[in-house]
C-alpha atoms as a PDB file:
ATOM      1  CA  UNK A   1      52.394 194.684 -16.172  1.00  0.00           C
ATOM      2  CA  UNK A   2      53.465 191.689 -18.321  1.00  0.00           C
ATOM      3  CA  UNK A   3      56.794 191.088 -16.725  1.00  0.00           C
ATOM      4  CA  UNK A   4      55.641 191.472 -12.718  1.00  0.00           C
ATOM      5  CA  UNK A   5      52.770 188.951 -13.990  1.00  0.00           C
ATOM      6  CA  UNK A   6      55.626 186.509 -15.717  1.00  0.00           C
ATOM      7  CA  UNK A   7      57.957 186.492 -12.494  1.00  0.00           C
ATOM      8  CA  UNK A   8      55.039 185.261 -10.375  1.00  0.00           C
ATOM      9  CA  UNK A   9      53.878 182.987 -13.480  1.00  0.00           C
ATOM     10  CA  UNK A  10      57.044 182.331 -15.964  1.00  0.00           C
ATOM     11  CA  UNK A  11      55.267 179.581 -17.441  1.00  0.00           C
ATOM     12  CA  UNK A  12      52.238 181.786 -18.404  1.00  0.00           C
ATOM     13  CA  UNK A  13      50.645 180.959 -21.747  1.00  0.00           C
ATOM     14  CA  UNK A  14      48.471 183.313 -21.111  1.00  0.00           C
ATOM     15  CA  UNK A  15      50.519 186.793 -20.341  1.00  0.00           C
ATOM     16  CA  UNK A  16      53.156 185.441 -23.423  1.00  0.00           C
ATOM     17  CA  UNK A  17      49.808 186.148 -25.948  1.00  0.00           C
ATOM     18  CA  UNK A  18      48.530 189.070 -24.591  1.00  0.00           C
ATOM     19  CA  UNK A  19      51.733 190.388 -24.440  1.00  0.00           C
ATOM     20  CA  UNK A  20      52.328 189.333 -28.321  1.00  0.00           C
ATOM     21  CA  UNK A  21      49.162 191.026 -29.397  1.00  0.00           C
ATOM     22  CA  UNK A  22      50.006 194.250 -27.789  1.00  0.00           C
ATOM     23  CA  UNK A  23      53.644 193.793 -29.227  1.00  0.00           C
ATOM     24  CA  UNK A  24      51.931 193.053 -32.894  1.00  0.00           C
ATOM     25  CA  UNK A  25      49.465 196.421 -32.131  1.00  0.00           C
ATOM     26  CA  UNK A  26      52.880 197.930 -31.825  1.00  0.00           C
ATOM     27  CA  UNK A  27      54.933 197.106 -34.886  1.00  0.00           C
ATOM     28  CA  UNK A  28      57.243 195.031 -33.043  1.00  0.00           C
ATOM     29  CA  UNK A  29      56.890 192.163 -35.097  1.00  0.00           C
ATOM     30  CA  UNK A  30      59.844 189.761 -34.088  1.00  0.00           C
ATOM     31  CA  UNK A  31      59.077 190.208 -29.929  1.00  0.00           C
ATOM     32  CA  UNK A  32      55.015 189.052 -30.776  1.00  0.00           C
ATOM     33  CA  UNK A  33      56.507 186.359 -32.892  1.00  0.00           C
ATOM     34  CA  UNK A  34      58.651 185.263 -30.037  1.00  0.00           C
ATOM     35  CA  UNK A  35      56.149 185.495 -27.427  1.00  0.00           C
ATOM     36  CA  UNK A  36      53.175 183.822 -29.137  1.00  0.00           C
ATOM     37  CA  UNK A  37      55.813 181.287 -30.255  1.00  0.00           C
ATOM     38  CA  UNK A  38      56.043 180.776 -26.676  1.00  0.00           C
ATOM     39  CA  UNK A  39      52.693 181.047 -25.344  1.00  0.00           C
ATOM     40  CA  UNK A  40      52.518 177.800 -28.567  1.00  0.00           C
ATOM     41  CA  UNK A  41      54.918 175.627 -26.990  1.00  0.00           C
ATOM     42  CA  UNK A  42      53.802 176.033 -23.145  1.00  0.00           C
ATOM     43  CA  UNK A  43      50.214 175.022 -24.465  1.00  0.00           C
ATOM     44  CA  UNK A  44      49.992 173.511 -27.902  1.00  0.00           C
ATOM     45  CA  UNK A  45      46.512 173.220 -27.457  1.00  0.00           C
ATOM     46  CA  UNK A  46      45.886 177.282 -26.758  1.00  0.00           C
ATOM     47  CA  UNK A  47      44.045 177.806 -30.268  1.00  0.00           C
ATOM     48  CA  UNK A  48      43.795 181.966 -29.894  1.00  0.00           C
ATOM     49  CA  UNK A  49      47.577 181.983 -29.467  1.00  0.00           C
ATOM     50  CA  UNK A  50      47.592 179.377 -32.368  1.00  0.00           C
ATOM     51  CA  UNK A  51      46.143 181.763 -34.739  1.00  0.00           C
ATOM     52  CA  UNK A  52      47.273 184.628 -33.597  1.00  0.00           C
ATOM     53  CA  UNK A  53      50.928 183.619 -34.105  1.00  0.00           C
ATOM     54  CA  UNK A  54      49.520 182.815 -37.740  1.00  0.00           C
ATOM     55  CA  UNK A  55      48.317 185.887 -38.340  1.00  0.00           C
ATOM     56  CA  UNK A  56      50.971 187.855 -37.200  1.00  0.00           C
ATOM     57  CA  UNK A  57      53.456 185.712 -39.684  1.00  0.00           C
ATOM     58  CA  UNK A  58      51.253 186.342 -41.992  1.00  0.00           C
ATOM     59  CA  UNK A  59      51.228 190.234 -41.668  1.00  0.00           C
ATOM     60  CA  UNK A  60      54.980 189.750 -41.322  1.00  0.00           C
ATOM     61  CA  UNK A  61      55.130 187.898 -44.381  1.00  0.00           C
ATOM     62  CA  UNK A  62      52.763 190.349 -46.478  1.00  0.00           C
ATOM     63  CA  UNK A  63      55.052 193.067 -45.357  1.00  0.00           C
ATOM     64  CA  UNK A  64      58.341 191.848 -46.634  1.00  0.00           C
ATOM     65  CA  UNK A  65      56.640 190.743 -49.836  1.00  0.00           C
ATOM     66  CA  UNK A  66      57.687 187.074 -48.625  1.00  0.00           C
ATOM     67  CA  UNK A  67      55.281 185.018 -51.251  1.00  0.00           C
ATOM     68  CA  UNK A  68      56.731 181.498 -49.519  1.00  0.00           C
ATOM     69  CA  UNK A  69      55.411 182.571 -46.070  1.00  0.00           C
ATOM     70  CA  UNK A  70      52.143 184.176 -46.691  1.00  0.00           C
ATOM     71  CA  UNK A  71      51.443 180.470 -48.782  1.00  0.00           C
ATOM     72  CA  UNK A  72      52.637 179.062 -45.208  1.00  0.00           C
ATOM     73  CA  UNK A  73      50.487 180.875 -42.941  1.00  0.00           C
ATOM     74  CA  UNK A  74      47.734 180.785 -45.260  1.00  0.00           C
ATOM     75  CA  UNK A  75      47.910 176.633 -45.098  1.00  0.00           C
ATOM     76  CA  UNK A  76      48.191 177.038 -41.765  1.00  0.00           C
ATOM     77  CA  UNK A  77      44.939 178.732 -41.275  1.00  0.00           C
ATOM     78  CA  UNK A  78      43.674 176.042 -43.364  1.00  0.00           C
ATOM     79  CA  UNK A  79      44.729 173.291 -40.743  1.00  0.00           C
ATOM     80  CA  UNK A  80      43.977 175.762 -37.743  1.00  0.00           C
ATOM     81  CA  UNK A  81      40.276 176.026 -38.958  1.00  0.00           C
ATOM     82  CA  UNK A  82      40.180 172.232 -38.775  1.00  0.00           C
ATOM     83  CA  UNK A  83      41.915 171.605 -35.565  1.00  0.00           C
ATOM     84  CA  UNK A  84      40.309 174.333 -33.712  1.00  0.00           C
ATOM     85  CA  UNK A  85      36.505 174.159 -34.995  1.00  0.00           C
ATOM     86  CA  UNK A  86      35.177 176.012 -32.164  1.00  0.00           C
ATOM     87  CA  UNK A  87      37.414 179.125 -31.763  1.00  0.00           C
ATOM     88  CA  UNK A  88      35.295 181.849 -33.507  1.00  0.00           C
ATOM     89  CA  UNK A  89      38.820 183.752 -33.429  1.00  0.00           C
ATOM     90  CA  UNK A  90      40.336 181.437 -36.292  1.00  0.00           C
ATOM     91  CA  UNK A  91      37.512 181.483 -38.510  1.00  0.00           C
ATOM     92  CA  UNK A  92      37.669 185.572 -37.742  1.00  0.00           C
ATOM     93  CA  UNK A  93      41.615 185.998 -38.697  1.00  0.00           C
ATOM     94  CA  UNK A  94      41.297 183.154 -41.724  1.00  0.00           C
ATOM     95  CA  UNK A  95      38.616 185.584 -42.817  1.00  0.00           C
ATOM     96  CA  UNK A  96      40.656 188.942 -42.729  1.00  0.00           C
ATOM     97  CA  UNK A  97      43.923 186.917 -44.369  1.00  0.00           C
ATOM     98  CA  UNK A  98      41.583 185.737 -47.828  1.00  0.00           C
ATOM     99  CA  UNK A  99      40.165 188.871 -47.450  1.00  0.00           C
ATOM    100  CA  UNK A 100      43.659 190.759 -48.159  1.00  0.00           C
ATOM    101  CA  UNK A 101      44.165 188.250 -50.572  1.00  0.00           C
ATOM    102  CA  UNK A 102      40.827 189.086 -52.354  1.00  0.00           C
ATOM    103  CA  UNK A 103      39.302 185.426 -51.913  1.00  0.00           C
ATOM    104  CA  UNK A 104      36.388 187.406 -51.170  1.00  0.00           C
ATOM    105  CA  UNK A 105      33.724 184.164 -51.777  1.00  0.00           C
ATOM    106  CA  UNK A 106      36.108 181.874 -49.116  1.00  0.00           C
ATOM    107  CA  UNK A 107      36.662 185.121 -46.658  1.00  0.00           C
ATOM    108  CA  UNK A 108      33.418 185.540 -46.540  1.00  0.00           C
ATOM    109  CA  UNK A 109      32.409 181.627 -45.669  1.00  0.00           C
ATOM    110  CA  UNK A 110      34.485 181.931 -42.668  1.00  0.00           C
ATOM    111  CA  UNK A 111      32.888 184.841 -41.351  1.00  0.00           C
ATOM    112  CA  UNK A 112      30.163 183.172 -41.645  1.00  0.00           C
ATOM    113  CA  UNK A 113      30.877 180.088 -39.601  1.00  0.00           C
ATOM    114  CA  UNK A 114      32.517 182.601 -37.311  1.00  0.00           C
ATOM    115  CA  UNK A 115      29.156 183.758 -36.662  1.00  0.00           C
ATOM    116  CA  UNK A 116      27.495 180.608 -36.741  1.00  0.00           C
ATOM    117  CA  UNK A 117      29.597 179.752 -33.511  1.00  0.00           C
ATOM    118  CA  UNK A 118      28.637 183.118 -31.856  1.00  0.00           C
ATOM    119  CA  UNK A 119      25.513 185.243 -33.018  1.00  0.00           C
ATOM    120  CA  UNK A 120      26.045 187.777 -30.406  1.00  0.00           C
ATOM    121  CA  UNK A 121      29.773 188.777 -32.145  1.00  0.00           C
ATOM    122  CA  UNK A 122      29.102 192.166 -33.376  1.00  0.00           C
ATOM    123  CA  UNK A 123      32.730 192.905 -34.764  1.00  0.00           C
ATOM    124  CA  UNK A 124      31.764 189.787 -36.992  1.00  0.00           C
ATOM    125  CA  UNK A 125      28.821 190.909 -38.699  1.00  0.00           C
ATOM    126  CA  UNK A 126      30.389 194.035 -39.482  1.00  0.00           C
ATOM    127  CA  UNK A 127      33.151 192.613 -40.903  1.00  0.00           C
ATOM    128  CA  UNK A 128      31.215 190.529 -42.869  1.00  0.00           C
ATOM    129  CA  UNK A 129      29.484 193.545 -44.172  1.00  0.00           C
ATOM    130  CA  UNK A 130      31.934 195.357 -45.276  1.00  0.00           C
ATOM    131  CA  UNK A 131      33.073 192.614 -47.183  1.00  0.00           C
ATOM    132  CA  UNK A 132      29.691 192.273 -48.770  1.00  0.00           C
ATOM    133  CA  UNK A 133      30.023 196.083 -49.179  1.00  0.00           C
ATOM    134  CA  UNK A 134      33.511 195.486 -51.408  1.00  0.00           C
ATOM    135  CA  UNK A 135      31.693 192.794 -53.112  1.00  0.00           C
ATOM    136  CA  UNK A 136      29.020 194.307 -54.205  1.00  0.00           C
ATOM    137  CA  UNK A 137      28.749 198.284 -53.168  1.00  0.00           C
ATOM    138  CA  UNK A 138      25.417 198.134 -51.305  1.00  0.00           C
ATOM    139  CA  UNK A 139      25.553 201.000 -48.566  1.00  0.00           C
ATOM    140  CA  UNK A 140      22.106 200.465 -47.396  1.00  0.00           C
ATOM    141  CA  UNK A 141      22.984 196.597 -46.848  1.00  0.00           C
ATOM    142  CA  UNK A 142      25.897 197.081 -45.133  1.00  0.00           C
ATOM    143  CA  UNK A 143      24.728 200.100 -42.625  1.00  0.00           C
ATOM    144  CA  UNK A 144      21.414 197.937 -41.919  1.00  0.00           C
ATOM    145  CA  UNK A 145      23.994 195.599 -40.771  1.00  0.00           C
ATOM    146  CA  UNK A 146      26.156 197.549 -38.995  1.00  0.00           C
ATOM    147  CA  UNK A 147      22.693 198.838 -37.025  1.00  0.00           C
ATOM    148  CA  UNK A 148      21.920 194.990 -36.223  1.00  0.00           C
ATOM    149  CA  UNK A 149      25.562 195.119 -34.419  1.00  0.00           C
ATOM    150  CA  UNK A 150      24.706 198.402 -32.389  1.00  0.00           C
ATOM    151  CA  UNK A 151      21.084 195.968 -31.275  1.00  0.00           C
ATOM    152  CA  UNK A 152      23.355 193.482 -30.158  1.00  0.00           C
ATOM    153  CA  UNK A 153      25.981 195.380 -28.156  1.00  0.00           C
ATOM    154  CA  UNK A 154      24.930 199.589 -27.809  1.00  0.00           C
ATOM    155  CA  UNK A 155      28.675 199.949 -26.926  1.00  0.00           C
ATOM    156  CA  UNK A 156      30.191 198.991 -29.768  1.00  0.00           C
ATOM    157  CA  UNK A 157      32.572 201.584 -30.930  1.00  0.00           C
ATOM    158  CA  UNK A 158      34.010 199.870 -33.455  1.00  0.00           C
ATOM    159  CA  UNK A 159      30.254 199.976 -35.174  1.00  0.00           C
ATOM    160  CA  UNK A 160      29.600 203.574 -34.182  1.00  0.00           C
ATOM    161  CA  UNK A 161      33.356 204.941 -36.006  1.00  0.00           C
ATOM    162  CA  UNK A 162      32.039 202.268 -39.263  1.00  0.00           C
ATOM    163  CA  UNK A 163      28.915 203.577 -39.319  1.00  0.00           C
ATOM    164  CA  UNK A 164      29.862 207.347 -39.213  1.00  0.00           C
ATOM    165  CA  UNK A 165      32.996 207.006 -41.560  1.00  0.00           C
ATOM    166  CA  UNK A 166      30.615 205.569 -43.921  1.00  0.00           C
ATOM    167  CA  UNK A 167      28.242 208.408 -43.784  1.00  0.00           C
ATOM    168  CA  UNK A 168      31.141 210.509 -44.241  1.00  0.00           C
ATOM    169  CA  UNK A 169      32.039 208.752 -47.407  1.00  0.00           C
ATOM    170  CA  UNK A 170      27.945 209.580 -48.979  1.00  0.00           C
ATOM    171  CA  UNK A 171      28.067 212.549 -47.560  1.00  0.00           C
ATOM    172  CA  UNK A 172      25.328 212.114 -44.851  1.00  0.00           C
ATOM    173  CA  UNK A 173      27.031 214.612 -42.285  1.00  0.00           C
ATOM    174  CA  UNK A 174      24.039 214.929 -40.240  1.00  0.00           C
ATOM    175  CA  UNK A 175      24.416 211.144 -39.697  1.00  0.00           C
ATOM    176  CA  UNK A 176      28.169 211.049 -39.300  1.00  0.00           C
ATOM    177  CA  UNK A 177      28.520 214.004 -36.430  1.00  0.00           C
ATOM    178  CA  UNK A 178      26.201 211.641 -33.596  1.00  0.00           C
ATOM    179  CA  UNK A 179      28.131 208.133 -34.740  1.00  0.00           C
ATOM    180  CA  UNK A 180      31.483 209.731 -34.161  1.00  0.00           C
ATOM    181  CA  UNK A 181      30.440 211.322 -30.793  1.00  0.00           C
ATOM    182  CA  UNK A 182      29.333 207.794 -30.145  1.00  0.00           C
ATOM    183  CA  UNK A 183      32.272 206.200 -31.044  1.00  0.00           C
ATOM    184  CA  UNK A 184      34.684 208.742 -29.412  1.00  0.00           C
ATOM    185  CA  UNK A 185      34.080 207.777 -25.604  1.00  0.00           C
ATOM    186  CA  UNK A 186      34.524 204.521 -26.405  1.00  0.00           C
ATOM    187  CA  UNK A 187      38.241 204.047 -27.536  1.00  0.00           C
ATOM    188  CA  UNK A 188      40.991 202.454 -26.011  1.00  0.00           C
ATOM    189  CA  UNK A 189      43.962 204.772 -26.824  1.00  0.00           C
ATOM    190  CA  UNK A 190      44.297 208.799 -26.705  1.00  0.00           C
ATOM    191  CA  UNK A 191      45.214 208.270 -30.419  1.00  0.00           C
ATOM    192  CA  UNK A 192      42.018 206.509 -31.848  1.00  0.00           C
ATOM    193  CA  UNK A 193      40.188 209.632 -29.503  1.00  0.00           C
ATOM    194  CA  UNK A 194      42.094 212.031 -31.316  1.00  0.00           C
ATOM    195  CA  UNK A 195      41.743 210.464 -34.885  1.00  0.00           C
ATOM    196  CA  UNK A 196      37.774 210.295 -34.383  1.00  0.00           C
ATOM    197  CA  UNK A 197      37.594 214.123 -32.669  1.00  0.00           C
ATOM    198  CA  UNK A 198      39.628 215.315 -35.793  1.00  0.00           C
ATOM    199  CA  UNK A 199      36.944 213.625 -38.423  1.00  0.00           C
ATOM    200  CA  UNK A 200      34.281 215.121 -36.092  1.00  0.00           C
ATOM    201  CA  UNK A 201      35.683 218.277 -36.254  1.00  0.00           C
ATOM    202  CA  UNK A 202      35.960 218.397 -39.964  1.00  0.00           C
ATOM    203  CA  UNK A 203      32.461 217.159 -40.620  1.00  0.00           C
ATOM    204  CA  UNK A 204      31.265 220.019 -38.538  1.00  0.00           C
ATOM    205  CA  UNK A 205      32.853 222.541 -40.000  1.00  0.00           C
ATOM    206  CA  UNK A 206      31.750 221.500 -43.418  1.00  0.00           C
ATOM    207  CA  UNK A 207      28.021 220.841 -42.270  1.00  0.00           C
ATOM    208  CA  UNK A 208      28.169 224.701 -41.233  1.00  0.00           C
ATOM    209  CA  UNK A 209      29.529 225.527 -44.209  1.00  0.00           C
ATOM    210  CA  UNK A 210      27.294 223.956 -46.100  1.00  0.00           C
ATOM    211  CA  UNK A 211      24.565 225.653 -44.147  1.00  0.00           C
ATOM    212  CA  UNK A 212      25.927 229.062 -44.546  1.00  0.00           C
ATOM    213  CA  UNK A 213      26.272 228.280 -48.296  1.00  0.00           C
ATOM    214  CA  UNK A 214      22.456 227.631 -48.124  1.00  0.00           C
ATOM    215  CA  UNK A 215      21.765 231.181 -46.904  1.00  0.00           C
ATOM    216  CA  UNK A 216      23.284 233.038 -49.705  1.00  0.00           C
ATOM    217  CA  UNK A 217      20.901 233.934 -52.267  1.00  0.00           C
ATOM    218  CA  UNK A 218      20.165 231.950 -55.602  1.00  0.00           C
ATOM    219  CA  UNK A 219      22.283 232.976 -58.241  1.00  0.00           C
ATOM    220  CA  UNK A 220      25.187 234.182 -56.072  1.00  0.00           C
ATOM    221  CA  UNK A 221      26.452 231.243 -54.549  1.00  0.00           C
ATOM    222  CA  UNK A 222      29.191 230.316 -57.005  1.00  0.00           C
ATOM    223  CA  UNK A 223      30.695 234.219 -56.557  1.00  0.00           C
ATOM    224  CA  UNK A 224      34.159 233.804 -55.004  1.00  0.00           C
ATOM    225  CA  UNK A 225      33.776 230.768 -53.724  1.00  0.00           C
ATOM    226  CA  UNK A 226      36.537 228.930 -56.471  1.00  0.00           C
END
């Protein structure tokens, strides 16, 4: 684990980020802080630690309400973008930040460049498309995108639960059910696997519904069903 690998490395820039991120995946806000913090100083050059330390102040910062240090972490990104212009992870975190902020037009340049740097980043163009998809509502646009992320990588699962939660949301069941049982070998945690078996679940139970509903004869299939 993290501490075995920082008694035989102490000076580890690398275990003191991973060990932040999982911290930040974990709530534990002040411990990620400290640790990317750390990660920072052993290698000021480490850009993913860089921005990553960024973007957890600035989740910190959103959560209190803290207006001063969501402006800070936001100019950081700005300078991070510039000092870092080939880490695809920057332009990737700047992106999500303006995107909670609704700069939708500047969120949406850095994705962009993001994937200007690297094509092949699947998680990228579907980010991107769901931003297009709050921008301007086109469905069609934003699964044909989400598709063109499965071409690249066919183990995406982050593109298989998008893709089925958006069928979901138009109702497509029939298309939902096989992107979910996609998606659900494919998680990391028993908890993701359980939140994508449960959505399964309940669009199977209202696809059979619905087909049991069709079976009824016209004119009776409003009786007791209020």
């Amino acid at each position: 684990d993290f501490d075995k690998a920082l008694q035989i490395d102490p000076e580890s820039a690398d275990v003191y980020m991973n060990r932040g991120q999982v911290k930040l995946l974990v709530d534990r806000f002040d411990e990620s802080v400290d640790d990317l913090n750390k990660a920072c100083s052993l290698r000021p050059d480490f850009a993913l630690a860089h921005v990553q330390k960024l973007y957890t102040d600035f989740l910190h910062a959103q959560g209190t309400n803290n207006q001063e240090s969501i402006k800070s972490a936001v100019e950081g990104f700005d300078g991070a973008v510039n000092k870092f212009p080939d880490c695809v992870e920057a332009y990737a975190l700047y992106a999500k930040v303006l995107q909670e902020r609704f700069e939708l037009e500047k969120a949406d340049q850095m994705y962009q460049k993001g994937i200007d740097l690297n094509p092949q980043n699947g998680n990228l163009i579907i980010h991107r498309a769901l931003l297009k998809l709050q921008q301007n509502g086109d469905v069609e646009h934003t699964v044909k995108e989400i598709n063109r992320a499965i071409e690249i990588d066919d183990k995406n699962e982050f593109a298989y639960e998008t893709l089925a939660t958006l069928e979901l949301q138009r109702d497509n069941l029939e298309a939902a059910i096989p992107n979910f049982e996609k998606a659900i070998p494919l998680v990391n945690t028993e908890l993701e696997m359980a939140h994508l078996y449960g959505l399964k679940a309940s669009a199977i139970a209202k696809l059979a519904a619905r087909k049991k509903l069709a079976e009824i004869p016209s004119g009776m299939q409003d009786l007791g069903l209020d």
